[in-house]
C-alpha atoms as a PDB file:
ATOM      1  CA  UNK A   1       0.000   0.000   0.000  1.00  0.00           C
ATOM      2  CA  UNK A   2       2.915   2.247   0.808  1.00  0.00           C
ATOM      3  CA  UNK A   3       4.391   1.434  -2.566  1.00  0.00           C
ATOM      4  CA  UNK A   4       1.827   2.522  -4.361  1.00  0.00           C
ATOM      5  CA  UNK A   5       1.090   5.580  -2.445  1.00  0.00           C
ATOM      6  CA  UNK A   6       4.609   6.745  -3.021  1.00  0.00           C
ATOM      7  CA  UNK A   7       4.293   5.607  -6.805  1.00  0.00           C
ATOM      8  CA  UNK A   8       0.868   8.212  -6.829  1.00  0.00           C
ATOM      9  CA  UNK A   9       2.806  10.433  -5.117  1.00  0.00           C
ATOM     10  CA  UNK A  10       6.038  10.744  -7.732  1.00  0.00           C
ATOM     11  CA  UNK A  11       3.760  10.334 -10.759  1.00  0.00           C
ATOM     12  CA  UNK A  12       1.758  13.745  -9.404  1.00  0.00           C
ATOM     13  CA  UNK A  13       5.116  15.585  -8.759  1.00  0.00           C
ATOM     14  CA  UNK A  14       6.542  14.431 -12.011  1.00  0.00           C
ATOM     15  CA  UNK A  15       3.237  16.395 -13.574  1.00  0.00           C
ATOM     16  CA  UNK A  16       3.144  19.515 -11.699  1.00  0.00           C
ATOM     17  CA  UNK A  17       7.215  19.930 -11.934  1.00  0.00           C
ATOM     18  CA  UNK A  18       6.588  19.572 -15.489  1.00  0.00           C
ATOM     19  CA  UNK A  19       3.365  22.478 -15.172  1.00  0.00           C
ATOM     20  CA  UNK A  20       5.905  24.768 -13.046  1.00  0.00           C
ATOM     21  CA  UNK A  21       8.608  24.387 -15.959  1.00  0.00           C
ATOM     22  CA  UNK A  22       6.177  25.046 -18.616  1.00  0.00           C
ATOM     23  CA  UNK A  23       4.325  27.973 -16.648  1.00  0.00           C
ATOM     24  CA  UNK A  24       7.978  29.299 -16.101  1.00  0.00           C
ATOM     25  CA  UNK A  25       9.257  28.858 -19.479  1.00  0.00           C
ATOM     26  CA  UNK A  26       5.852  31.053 -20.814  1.00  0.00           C
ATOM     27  CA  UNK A  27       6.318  33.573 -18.413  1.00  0.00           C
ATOM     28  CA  UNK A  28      10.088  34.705 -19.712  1.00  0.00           C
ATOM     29  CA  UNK A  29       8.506  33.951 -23.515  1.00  0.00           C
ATOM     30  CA  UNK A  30       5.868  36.481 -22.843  1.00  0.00           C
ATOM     31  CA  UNK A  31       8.935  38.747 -21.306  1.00  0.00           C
ATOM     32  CA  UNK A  32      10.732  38.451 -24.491  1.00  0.00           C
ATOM     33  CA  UNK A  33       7.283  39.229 -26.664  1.00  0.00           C
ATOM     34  CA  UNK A  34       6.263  41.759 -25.080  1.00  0.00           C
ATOM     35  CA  UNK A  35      10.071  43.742 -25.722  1.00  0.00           C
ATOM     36  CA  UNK A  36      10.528  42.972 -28.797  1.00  0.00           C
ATOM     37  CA  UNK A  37       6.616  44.125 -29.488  1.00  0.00           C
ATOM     38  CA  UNK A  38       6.654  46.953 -27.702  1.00  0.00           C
ATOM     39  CA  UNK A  39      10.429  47.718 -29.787  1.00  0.00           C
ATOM     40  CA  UNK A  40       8.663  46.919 -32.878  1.00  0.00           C
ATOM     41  CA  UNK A  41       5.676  49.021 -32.691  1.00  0.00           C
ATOM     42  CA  UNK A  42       7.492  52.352 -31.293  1.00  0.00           C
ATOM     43  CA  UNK A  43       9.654  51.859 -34.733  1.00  0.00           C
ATOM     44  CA  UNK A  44       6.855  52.382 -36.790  1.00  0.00           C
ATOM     45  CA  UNK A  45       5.831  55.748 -38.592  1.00  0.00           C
ATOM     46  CA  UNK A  46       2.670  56.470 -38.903  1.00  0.00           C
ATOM     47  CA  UNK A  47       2.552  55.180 -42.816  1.00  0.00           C
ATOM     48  CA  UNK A  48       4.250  51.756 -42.272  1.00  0.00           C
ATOM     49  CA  UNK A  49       2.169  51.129 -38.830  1.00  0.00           C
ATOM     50  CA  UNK A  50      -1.316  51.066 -40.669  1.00  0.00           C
ATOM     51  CA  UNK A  51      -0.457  51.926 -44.322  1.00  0.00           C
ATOM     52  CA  UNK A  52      -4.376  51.180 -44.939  1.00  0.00           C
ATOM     53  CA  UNK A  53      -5.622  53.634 -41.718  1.00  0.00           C
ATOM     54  CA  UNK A  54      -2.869  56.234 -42.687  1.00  0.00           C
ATOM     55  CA  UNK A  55      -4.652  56.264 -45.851  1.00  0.00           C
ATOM     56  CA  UNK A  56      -7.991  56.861 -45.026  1.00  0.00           C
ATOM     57  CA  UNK A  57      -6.972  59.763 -42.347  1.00  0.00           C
ATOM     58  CA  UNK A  58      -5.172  61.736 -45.299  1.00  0.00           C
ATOM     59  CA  UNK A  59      -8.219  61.213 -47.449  1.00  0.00           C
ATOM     60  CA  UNK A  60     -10.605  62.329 -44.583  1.00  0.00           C
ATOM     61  CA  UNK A  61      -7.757  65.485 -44.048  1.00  0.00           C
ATOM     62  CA  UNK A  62      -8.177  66.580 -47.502  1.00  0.00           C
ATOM     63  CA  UNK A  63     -11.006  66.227 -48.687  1.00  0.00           C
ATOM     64  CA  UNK A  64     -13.299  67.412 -45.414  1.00  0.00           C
ATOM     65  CA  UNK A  65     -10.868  69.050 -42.729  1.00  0.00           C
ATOM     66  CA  UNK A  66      -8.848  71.526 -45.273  1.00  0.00           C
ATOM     67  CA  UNK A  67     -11.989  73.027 -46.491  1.00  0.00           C
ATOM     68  CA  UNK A  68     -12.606  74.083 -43.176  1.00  0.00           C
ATOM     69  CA  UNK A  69      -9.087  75.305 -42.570  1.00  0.00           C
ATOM     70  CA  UNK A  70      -9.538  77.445 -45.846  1.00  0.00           C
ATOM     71  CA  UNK A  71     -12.453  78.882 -44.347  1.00  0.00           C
ATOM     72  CA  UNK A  72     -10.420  79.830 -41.271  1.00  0.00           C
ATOM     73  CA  UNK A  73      -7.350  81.088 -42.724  1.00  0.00           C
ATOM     74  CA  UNK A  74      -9.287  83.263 -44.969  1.00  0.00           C
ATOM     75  CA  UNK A  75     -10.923  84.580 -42.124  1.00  0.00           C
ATOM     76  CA  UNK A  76      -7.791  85.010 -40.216  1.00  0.00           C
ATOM     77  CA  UNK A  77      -6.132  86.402 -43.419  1.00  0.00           C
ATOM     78  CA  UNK A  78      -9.475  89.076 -43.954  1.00  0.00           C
ATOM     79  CA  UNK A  79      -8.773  90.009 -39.661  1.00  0.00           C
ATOM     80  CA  UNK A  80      -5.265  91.084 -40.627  1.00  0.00           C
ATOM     81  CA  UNK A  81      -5.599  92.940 -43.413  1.00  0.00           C
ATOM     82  CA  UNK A  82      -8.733  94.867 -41.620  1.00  0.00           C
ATOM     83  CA  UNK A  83      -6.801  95.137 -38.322  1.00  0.00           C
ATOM     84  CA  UNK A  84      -3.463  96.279 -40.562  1.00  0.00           C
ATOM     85  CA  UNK A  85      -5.871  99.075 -42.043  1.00  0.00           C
ATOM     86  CA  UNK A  86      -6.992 100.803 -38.781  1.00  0.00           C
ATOM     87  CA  UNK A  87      -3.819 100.804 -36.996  1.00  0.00           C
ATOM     88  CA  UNK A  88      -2.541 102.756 -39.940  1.00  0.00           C
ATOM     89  CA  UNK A  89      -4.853 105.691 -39.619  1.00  0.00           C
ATOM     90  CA  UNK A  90      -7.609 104.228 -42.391  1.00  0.00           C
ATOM     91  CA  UNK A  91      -4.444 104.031 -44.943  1.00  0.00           C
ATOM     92  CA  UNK A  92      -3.595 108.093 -44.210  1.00  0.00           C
ATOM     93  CA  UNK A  93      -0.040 106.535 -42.724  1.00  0.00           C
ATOM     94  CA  UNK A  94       0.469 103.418 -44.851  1.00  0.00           C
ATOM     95  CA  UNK A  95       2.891 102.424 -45.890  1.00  0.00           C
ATOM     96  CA  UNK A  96       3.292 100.027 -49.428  1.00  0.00           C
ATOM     97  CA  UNK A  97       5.779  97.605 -47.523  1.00  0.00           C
ATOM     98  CA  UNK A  98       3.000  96.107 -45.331  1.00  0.00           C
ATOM     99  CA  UNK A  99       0.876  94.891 -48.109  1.00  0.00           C
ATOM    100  CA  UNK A 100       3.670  93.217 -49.179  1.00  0.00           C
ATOM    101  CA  UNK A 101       4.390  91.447 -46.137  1.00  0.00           C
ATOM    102  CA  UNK A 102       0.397  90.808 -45.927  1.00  0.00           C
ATOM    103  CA  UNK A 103       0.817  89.418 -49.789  1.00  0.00           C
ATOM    104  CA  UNK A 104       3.922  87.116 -48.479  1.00  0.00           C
ATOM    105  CA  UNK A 105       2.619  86.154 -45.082  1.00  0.00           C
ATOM    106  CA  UNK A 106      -0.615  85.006 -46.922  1.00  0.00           C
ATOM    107  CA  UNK A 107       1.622  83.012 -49.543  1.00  0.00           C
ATOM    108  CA  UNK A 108       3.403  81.427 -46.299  1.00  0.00           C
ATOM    109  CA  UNK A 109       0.005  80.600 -44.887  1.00  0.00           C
ATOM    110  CA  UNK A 110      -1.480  78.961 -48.063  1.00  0.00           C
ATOM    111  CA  UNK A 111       1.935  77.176 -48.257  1.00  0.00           C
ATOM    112  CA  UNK A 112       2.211  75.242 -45.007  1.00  0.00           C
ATOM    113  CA  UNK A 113      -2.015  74.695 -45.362  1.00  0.00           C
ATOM    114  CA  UNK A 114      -1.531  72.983 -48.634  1.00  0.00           C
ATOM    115  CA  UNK A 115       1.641  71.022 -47.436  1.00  0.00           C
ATOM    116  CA  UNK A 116       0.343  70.493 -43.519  1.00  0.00           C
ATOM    117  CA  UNK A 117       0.230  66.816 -44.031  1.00  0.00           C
ATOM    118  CA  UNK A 118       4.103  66.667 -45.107  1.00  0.00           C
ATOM    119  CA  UNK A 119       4.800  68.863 -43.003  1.00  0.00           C
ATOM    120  CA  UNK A 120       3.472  66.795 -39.956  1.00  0.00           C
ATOM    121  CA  UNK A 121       4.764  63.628 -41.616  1.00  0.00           C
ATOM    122  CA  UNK A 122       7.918  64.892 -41.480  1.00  0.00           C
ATOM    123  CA  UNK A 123       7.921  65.814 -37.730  1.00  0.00           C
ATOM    124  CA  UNK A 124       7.254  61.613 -36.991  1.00  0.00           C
ATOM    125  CA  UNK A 125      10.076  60.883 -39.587  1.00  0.00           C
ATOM    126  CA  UNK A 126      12.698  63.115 -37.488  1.00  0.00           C
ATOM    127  CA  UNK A 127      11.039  61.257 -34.176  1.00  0.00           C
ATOM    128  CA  UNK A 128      11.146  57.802 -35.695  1.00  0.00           C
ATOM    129  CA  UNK A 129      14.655  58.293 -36.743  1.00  0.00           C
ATOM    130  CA  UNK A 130      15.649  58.707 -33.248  1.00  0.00           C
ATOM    131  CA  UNK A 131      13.666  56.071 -32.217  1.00  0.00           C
ATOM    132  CA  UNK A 132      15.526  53.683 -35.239  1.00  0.00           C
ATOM    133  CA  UNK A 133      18.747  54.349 -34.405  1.00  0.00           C
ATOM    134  CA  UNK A 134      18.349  53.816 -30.555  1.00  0.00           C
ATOM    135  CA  UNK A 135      16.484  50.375 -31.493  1.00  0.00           C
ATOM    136  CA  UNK A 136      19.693  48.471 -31.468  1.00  0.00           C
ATOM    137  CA  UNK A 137      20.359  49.127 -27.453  1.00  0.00           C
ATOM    138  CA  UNK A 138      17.747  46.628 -26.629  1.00  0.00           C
ATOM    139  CA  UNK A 139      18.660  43.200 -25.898  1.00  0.00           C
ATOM    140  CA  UNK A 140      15.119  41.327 -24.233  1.00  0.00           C
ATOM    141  CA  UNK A 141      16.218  38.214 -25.512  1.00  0.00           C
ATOM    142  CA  UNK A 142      15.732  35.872 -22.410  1.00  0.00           C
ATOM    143  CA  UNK A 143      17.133  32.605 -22.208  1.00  0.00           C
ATOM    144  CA  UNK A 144      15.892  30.191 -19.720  1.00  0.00           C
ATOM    145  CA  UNK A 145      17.202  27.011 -21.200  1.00  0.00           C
ATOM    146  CA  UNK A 146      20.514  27.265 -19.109  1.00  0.00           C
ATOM    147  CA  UNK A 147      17.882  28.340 -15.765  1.00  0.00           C
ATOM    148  CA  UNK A 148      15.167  25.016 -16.256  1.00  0.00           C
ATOM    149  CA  UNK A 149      18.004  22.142 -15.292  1.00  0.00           C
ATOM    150  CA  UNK A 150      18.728  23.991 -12.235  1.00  0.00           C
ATOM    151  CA  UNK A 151      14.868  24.560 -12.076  1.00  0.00           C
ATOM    152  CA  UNK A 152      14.203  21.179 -12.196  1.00  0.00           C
ATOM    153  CA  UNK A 153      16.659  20.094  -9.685  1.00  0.00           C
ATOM    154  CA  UNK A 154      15.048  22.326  -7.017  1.00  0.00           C
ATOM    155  CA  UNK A 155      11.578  21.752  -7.742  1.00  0.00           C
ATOM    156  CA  UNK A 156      12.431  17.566  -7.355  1.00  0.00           C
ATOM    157  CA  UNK A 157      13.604  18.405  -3.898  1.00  0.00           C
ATOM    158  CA  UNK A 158      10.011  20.097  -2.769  1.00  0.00           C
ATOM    159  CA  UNK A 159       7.104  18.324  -1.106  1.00  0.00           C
ATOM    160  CA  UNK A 160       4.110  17.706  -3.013  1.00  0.00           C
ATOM    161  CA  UNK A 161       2.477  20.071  -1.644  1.00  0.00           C
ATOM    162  CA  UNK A 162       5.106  22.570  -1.690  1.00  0.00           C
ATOM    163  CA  UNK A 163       4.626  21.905  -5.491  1.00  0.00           C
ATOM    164  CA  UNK A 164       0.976  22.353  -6.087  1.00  0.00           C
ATOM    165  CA  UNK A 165       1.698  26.144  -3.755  1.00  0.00           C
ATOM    166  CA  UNK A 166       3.915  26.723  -6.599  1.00  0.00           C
ATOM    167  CA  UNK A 167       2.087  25.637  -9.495  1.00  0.00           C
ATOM    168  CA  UNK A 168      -0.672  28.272  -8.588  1.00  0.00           C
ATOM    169  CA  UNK A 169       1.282  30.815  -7.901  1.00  0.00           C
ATOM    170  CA  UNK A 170       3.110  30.236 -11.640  1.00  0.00           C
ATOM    171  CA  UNK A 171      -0.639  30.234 -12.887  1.00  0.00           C
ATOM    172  CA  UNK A 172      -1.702  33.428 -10.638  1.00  0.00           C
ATOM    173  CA  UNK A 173       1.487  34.932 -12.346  1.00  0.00           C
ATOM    174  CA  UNK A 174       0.456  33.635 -15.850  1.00  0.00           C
ATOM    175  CA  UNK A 175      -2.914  35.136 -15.612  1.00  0.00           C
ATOM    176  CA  UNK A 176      -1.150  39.144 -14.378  1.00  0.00           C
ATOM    177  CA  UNK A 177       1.458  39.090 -17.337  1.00  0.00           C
ATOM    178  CA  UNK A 178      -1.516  38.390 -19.409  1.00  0.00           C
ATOM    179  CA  UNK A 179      -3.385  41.075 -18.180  1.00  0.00           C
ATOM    180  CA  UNK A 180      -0.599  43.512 -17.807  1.00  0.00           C
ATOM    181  CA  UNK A 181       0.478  42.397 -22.242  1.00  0.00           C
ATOM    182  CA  UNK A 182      -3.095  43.571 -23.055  1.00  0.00           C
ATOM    183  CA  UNK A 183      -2.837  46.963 -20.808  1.00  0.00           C
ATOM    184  CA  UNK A 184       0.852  47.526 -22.304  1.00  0.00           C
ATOM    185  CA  UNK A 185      -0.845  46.614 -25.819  1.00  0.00           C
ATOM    186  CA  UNK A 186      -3.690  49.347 -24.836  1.00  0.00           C
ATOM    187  CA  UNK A 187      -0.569  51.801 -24.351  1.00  0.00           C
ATOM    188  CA  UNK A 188       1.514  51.353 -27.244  1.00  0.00           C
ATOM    189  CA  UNK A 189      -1.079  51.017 -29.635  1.00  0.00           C
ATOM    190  CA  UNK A 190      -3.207  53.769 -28.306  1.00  0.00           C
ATOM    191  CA  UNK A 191      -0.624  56.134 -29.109  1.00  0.00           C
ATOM    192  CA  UNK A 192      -0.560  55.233 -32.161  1.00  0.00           C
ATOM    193  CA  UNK A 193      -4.394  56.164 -32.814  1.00  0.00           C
ATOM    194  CA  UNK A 194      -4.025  59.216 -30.864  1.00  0.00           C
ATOM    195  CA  UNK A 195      -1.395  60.249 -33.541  1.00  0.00           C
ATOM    196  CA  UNK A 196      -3.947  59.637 -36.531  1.00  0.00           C
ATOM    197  CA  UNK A 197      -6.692  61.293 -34.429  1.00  0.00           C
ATOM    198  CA  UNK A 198      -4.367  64.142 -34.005  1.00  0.00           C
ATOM    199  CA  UNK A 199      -2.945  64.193 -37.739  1.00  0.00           C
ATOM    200  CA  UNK A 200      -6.489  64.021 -38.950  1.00  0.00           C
ATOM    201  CA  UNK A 201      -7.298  67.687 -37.758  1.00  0.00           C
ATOM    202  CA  UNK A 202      -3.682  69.045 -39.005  1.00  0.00           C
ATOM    203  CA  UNK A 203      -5.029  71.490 -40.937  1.00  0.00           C
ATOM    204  CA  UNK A 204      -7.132  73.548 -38.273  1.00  0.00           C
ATOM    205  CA  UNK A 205      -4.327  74.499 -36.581  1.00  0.00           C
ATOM    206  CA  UNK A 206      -2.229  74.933 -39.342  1.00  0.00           C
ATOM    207  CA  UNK A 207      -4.595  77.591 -41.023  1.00  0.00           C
ATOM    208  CA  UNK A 208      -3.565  79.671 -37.801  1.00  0.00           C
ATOM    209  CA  UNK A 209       0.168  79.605 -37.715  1.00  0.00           C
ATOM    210  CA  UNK A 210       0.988  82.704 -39.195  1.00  0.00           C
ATOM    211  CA  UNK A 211      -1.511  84.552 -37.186  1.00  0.00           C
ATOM    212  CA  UNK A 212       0.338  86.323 -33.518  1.00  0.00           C
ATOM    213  CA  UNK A 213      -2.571  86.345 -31.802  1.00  0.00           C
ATOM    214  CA  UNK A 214      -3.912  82.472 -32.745  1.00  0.00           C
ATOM    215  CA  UNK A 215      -0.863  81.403 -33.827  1.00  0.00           C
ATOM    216  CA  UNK A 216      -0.684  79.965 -30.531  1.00  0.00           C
ATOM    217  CA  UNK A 217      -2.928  77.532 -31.459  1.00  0.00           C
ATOM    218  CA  UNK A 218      -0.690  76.274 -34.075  1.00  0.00           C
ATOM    219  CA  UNK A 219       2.929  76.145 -32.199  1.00  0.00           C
ATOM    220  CA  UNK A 220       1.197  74.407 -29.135  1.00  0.00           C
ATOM    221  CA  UNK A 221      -0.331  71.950 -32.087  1.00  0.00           C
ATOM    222  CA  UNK A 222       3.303  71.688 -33.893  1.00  0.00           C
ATOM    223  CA  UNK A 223       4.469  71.108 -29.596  1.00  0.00           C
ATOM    224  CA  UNK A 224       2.115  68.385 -29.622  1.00  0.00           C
ATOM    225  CA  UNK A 225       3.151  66.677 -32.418  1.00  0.00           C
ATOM    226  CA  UNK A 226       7.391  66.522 -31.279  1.00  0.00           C
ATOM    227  CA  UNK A 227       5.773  65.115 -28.080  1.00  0.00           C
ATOM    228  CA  UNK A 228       3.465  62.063 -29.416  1.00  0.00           C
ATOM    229  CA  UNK A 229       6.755  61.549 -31.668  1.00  0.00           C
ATOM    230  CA  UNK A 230       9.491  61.606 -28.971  1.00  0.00           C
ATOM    231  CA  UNK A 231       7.002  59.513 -26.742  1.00  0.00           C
ATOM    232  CA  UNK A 232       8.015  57.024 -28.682  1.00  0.00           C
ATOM    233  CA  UNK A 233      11.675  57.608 -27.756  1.00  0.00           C
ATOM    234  CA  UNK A 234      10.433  57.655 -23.810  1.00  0.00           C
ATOM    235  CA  UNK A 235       8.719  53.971 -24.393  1.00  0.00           C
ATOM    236  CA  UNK A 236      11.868  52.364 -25.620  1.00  0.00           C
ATOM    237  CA  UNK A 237      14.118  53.560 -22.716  1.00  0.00           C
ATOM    238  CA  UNK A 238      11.329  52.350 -20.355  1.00  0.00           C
ATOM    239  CA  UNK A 239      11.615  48.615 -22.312  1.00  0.00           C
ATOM    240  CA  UNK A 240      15.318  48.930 -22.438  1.00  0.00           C
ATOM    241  CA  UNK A 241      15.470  49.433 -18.677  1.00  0.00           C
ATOM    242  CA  UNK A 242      13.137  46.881 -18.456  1.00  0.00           C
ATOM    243  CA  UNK A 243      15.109  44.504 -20.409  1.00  0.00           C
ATOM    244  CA  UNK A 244      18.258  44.816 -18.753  1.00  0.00           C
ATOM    245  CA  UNK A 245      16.420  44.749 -15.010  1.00  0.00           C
ATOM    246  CA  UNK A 246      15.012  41.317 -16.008  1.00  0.00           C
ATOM    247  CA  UNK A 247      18.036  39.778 -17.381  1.00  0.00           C
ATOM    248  CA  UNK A 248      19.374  38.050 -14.409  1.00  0.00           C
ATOM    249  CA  UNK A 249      15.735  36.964 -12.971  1.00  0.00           C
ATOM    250  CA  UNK A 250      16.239  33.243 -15.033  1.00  0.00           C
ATOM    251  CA  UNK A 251      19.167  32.199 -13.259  1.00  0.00           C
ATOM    252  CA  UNK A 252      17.902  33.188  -9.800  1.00  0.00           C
ATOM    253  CA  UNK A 253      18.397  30.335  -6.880  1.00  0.00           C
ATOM    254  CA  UNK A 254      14.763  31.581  -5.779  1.00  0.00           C
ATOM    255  CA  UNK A 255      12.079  30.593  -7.800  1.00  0.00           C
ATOM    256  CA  UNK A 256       9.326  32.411  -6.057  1.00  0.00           C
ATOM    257  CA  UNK A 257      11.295  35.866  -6.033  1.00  0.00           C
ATOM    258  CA  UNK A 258      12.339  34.889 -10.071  1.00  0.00           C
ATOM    259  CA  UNK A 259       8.400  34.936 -10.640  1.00  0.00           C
ATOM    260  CA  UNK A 260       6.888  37.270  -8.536  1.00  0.00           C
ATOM    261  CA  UNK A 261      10.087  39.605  -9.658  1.00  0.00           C
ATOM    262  CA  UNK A 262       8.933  39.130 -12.944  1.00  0.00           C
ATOM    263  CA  UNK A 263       5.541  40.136 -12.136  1.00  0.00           C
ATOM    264  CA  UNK A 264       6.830  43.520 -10.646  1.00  0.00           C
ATOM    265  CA  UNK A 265       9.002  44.425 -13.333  1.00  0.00           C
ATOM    266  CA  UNK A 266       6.008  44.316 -15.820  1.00  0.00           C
ATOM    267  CA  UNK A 267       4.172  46.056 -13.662  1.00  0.00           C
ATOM    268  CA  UNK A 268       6.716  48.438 -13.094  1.00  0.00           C
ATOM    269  CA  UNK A 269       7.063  48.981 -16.532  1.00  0.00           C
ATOM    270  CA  UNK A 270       3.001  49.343 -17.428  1.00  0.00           C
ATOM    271  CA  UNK A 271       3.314  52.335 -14.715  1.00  0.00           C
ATOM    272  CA  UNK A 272       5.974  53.900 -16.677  1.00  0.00           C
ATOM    273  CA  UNK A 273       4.509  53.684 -20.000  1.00  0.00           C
ATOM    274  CA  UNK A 274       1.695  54.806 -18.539  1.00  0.00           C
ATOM    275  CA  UNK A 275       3.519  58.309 -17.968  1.00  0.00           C
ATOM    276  CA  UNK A 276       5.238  58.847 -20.844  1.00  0.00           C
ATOM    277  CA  UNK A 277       2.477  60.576 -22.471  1.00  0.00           C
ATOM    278  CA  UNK A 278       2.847  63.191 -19.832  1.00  0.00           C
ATOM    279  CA  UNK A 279       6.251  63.311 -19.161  1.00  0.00           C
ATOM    280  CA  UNK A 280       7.178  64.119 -23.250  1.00  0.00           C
ATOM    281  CA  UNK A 281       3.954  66.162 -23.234  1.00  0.00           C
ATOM    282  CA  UNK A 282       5.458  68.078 -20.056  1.00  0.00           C
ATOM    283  CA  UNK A 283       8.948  68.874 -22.236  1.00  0.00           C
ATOM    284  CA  UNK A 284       7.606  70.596 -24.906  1.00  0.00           C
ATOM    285  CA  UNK A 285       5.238  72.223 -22.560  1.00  0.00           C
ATOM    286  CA  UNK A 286       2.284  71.092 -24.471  1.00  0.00           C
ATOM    287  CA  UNK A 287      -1.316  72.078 -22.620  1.00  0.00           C
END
């Protein structure tokens, strides 16, 4: 009877040492994902991310929001002209130079209204450039092959139940890095609709640029765009301090503080995406 209770007893440990191994091995795979992801997608202009969506926003841009804009900027144009007029005594103390500047700061105005969406384009190339070239920092690649004999080789010295304590808390862990990829997912990728949602409307703000009294408007809209572009930059230092935090977890003697390490680097690292919107947004003074 004790024979077979000790065979029940090996072939149960022999299952949940090989759940713990397999729970551990996905939980440094979904490390390694969720880097080179998170790498991936920050690398991405606005025309490679969603070549399809990046169409349909410059469609929507020209052909319904720069109509409006040419309403404004006419308007803004007409307010200059008048407001040049009557600070000039009703034209008694005019002089010729200032319709010429009117003539060339119009031309200006039509200029970056007509070319707005290169213009902003170009802002996300300069951004994604810096992102690019700091790319190559990142090294998430974990590698837990060399960890899982020494894994197994503790876990075959626990209790059974000592083993079944750690097989939850590997699936407890499982289910937060799941939970934490989808709200790191919702932070990365977010950005990236907040930059179409803010490149669709381009225009509006453009149309006031040349404008000193709502040409505020425009630089704070120009600020804007630097910041959603350098965010980028702020995300991949966060994964690349990430990265290197997590690369000695595998080879840890302790498996619980290997997991639950694990657990609060991710979630250390969901905060900080979390305020990278408002830290880049907070140096170029954005509001």
């Amino acid at each position: 009877m004790g024979g077979l209770f000790d065979w029940i007893t090996d072939w149960i440990k022999e299952g949940l040492i090989e759940a713990i191994t397999g729970q551990y091995t996905n939980i440094f795979d979904s490390v390694n994902t969720q880097v080179a992801d998170v790498a991936a997608q920050v690398g991405e202009t606005p025309q490679g991310w969603n070549s399809a969506v990046f169409t349909m926003i410059q469609t929507l841009s020209e052909t319904v929001v720069i109509p409006i804009a040419g309403i404004i900027l006419t308007f803004v144009l007409v307010y200059e002209l008048i407001q040049m007029i009557l600070e000039k005594n009703n034209m008694h103390e005019f002089d010729t130079f200032n319709i010429f500047k009117w003539i060339f700061k119009t031309f200006v105005a039509t200029y970056l209204l007509t070319n707005c969406f290169t213009i902003v384009m170009a802002v996300f190339d300069v951004a994604q450039s810096v992102v690019a070239d700091s790319a190559g920092v990142i090294n998430g690649s974990l590698d837990v092959s060399a960890a899982l004999e020494d894994l197994e080789t503790q876990l075959e010295a626990m209790g059974m139940w000592e083993l079944i304590g750690l097989w939850l808390e590997t699936n407890v862990i499982n289910l937060c890095m799941w939970v934490l990829s989808i709200v790191i997912f919702v932070i990365v990728y977010g950005r990236m609709i907040e930059i179409y949602l803010s490149v669709s409307l381009a225009p509006i703000p453009f149309s006031t640029m040349v404008n000193r009294e709502l040409g505020q408007m425009g630089q704070n809209y120009l600020r804007s765009l630097f910041a959603l572009g350098f965010q980028g930059f702020l995300i991949l230092i966060c994964v690349a301090i990430y990265a290197v935090l997590v690369q000695s977890i595998p080879s840890s003697d302790d498996i619980h503080g290997a997991i639950w390490g694990t657990a609060g680097y991710t979630v250390l690292l969901a905060f900080a995406l979390f305020k990278t919107g408002t830290l880049s947004k907070g140096i170029f003074n954005t509001h």
